[in-house]
C-alpha atoms as a PDB file:
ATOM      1  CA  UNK A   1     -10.709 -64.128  34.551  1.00  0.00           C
ATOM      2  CA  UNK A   2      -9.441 -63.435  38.099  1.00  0.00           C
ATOM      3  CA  UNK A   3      -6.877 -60.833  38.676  1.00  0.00           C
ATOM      4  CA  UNK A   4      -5.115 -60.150  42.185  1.00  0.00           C
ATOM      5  CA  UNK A   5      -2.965 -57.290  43.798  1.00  0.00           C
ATOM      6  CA  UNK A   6      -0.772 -58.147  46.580  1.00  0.00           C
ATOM      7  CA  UNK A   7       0.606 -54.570  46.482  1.00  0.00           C
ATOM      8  CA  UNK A   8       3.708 -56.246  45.077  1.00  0.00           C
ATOM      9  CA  UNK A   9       2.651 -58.068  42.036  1.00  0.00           C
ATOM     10  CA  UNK A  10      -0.255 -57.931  39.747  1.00  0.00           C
ATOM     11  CA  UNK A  11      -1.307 -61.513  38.314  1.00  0.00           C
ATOM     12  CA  UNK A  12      -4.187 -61.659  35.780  1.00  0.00           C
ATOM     13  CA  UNK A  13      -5.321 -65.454  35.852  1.00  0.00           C
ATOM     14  CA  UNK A  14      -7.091 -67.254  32.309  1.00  0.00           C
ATOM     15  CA  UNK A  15      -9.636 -70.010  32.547  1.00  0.00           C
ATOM     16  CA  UNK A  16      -7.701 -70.836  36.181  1.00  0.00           C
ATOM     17  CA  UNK A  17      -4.389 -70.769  34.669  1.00  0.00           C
ATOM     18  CA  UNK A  18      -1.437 -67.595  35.218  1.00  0.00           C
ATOM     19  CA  UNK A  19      -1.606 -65.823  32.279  1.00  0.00           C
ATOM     20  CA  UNK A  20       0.008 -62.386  33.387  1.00  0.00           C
ATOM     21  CA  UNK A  21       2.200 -60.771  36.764  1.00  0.00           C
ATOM     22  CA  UNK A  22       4.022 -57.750  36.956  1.00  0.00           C
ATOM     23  CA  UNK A  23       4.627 -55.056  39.388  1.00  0.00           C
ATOM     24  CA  UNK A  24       1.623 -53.339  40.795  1.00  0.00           C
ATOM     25  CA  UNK A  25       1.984 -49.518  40.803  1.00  0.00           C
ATOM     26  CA  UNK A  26       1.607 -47.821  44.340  1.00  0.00           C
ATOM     27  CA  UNK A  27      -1.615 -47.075  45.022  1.00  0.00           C
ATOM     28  CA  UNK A  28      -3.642 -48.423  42.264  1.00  0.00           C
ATOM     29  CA  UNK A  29      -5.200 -51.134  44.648  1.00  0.00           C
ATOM     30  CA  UNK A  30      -6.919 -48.813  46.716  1.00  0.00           C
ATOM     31  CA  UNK A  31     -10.551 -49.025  45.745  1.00  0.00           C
ATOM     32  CA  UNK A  32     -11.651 -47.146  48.221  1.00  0.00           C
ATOM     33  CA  UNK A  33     -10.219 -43.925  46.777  1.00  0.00           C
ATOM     34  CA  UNK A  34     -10.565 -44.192  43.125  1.00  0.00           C
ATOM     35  CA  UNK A  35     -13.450 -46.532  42.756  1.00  0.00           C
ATOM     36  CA  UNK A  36     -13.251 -49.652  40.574  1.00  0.00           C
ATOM     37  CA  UNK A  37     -14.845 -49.300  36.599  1.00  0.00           C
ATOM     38  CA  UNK A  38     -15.178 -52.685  35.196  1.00  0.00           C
ATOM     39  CA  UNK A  39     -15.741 -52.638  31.858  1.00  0.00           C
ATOM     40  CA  UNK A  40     -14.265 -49.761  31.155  1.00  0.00           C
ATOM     41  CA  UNK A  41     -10.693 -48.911  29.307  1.00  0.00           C
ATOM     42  CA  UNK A  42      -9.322 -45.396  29.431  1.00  0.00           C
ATOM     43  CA  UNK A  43     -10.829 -42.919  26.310  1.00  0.00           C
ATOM     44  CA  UNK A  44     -14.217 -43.909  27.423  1.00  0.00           C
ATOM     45  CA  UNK A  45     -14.235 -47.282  25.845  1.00  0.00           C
ATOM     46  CA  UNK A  46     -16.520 -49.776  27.011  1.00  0.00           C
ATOM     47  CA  UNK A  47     -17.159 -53.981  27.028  1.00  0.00           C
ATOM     48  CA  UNK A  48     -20.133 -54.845  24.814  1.00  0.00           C
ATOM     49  CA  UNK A  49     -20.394 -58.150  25.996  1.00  0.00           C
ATOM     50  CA  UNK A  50     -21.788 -59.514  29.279  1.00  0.00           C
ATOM     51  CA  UNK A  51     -19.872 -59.043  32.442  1.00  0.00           C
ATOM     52  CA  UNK A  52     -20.917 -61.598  34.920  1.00  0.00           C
ATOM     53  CA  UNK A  53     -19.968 -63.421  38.506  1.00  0.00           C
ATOM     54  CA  UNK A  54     -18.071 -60.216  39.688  1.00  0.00           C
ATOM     55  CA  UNK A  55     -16.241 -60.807  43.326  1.00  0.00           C
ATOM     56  CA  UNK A  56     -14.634 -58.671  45.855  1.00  0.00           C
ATOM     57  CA  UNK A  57     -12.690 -59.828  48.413  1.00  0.00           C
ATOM     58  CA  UNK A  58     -10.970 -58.766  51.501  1.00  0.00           C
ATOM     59  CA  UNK A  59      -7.501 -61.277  50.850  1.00  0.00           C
ATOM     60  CA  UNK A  60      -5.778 -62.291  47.649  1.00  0.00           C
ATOM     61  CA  UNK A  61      -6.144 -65.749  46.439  1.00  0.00           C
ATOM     62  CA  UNK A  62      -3.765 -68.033  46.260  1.00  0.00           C
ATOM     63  CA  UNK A  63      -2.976 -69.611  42.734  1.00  0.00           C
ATOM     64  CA  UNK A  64      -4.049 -73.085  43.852  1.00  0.00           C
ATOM     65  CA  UNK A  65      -7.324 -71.231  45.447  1.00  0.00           C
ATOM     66  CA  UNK A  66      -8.173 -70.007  42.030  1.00  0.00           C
ATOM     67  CA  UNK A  67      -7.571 -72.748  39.482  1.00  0.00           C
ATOM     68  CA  UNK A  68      -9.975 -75.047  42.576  1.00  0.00           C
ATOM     69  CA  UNK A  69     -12.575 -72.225  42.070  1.00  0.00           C
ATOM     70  CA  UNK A  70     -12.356 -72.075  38.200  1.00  0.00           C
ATOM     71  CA  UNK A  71     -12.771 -75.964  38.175  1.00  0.00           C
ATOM     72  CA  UNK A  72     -15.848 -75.867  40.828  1.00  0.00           C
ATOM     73  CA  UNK A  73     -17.192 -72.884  38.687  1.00  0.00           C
ATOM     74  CA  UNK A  74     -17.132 -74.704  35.243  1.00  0.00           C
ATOM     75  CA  UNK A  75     -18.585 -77.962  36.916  1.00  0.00           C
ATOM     76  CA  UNK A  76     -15.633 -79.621  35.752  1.00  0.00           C
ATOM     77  CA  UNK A  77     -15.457 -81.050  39.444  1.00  0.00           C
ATOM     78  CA  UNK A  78     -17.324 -81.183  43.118  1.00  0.00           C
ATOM     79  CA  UNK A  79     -14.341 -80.056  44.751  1.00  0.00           C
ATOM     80  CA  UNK A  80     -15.115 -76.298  46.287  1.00  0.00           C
ATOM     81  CA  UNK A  81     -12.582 -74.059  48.142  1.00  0.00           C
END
């Protein structure tokens, strides 16, 4: 799962593949206010499964950038970003 926030548009991506935009609400993208819970859903319930590979970073993805990573990640390829 891979989810970016251009500050515009929130897309969740599947296994690589879109599976989700809509508008992002002001302000919800800045971690550095609020913090980030992952895991978590509102009324304190949690994941009970393993959360793993967890990334951070400082531009949003491109949807060719993911689906290349999701493919590298699985093995299903060589090809890297």
């Amino acid at each position: 799962m891979a989810v970016t926030d251009d500050h515009t548009t929130v897309s969740v991506y599947m296994d690589g593949e879109l599976s989700f935009t809509g508008a992002s609400e002001a302000g919800t993208s800045d971690f550095g206010v609020s913090g980030v819970e992952i895991g978590d859903r509102t009324g304190d319930q949690f994941t009970s499964g393993i959360i793993d590979e967890v990334g951070f970073f400082k531009r949003v993805f491109t949807a060719t950038e993911i689906k290349k990573y999701y493919v590298w990640a699985n093995g299903l390829r060589t090809t890297v970003l």
